[in-house]
Protein backbone atom coordinates (compact mmCIF):
# COMPACT_ATOMS: atom_id res chain seq x y z
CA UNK A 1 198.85 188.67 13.55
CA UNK A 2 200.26 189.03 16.69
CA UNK A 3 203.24 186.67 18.14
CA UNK A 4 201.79 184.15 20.47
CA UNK A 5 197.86 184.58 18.94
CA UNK A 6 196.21 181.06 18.82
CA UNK A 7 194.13 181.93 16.61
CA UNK A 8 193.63 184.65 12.93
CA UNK A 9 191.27 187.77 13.71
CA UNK A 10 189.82 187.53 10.38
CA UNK A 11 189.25 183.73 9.71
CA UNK A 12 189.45 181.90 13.15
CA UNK A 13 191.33 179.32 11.83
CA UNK A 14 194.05 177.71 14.44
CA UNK A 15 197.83 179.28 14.01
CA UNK A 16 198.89 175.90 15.96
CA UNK A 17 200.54 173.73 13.10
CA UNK A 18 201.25 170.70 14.53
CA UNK A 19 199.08 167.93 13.95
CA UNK A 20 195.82 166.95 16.07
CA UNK A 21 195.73 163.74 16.69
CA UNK A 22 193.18 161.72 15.53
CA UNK A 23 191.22 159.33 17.71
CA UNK A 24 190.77 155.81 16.11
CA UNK A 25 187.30 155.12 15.66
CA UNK A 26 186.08 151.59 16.82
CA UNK A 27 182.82 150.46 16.55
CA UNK A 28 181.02 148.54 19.55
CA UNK A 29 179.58 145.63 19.20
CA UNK A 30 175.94 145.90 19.77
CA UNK A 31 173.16 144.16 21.45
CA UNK A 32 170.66 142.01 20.50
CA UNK A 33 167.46 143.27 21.09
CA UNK A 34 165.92 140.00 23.28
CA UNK A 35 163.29 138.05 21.39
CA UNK A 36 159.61 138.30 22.20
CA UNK A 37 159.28 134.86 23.55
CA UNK A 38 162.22 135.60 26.20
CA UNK A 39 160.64 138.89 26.94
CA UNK A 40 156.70 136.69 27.77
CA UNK A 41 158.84 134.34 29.99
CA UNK A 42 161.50 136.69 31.73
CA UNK A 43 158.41 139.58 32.34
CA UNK A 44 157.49 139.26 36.17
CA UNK A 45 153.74 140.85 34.86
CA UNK A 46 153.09 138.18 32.51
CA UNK A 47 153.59 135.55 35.40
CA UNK A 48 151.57 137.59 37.73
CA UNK A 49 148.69 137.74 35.25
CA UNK A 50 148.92 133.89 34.91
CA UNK A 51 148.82 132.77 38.04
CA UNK A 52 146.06 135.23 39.02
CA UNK A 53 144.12 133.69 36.19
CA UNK A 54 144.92 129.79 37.33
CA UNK A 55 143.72 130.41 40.59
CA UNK A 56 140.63 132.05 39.28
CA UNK A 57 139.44 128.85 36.90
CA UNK A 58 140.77 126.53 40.16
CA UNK A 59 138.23 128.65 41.89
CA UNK A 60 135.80 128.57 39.47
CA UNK A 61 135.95 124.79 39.47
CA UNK A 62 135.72 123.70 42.99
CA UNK A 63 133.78 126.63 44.17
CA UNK A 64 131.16 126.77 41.58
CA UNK A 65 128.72 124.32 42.16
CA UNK A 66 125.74 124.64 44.21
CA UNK A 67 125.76 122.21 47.60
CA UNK A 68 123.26 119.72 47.98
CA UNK A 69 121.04 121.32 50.33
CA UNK A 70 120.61 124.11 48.26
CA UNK A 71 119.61 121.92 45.57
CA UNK A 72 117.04 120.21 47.49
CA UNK A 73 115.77 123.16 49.04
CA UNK A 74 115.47 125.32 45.26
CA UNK A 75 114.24 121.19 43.64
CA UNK A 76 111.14 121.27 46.43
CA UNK A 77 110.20 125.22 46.02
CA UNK A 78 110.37 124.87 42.38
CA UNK A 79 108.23 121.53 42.16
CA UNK A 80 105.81 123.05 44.68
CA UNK A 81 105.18 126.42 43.04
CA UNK A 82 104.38 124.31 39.96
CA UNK A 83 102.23 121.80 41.60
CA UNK A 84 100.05 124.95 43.65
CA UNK A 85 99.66 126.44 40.57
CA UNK A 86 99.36 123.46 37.94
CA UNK A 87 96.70 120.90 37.73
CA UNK A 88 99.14 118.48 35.41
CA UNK A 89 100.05 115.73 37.15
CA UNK A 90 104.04 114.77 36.63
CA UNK A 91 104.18 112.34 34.02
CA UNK A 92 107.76 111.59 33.27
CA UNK A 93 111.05 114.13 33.94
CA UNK A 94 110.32 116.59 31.71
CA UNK A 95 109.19 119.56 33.78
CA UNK A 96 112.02 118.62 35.96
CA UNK A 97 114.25 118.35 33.45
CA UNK A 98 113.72 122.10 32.23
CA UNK A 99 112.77 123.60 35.76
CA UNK A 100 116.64 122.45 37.03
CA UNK A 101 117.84 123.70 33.29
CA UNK A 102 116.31 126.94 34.28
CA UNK A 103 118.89 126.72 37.53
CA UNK A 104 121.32 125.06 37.16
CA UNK A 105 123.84 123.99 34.02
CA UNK A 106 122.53 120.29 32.71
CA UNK A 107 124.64 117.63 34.79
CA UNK A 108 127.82 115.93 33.53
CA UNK A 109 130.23 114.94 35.85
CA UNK A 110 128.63 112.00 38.45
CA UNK A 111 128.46 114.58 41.21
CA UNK A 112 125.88 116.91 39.04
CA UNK A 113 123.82 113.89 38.12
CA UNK A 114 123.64 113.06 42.10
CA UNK A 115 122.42 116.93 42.72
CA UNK A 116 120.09 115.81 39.96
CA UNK A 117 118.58 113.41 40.86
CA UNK A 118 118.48 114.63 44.70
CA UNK A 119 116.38 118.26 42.86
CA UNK A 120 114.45 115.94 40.95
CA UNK A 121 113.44 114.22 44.03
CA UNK A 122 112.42 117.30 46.22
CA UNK A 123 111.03 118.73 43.02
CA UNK A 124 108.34 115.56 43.03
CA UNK A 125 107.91 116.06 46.95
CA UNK A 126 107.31 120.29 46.40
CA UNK A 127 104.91 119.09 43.44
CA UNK A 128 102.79 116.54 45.46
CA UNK A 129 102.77 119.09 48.48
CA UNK A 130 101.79 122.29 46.08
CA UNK A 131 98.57 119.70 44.18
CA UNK A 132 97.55 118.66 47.97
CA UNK A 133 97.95 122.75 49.21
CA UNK A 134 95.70 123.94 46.45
């Protein structure tokens, strides 16, 4: 070999003989990985999503219903298209019973028995004015 080569033509290997130092290896402490309940609460998606979805069943709620007038007005077309073409006379609630089921959910809070009772009365009004149009 030549003086001064770094390293052997043949093999490669280093002519340097001092030592290499050795770096000391430490390990790093790792993260946790966050849970999946911290990752539902800290995920600005998952709080869009659920306030989108309150304000739709808020919506749902208080804007669902039909208003009165439009329950009188559907109550006295429905009772008079029976009565113009139906000779039965109305003998109890029944036919008003399923002609609002046809329109409307069946009533449960005190507010849907008032639109109730307000259809039921147009519906008997429409009926009478159908029997006397025929």
């Amino acid at each position: 070999m030549n003086d001064g080569a770094k390293f052997c033509p043949k093999c490669g290997q280093s002519t340097d003989k001092s030592p290499t130092p050795q770096q000391e290896y430490v390990e790093q402490p790792q993260e946790e990985e966050p849970s999946f309940v911290y990752k539902m609460w800290h995920s600005k998606w998952n709080w869009i999503g659920a306030i989108v979805f309150f304000t739709i069943i808020v919506a749902a709620n208080t804007c669902g219903g039909p208003d009165t007038d439009e329950v009188a007005e559907v109550g006295y077309k429905v009772g008079y298209d029976m009565g113009f073409a139906s000779g039965d006379i109305i003998d109890g609630n029944e036919y008003i019973q399923v002609a609002y089921s046809n329109y409307y959910p069946a009533p449960s809070t005190p507010e849907e028995k008032e639109q109730y009772d307000i259809f039921a009365e147009n519906y008997k009004k429409g009926f009478r004015d159908g029997q006397n149009a025929r």
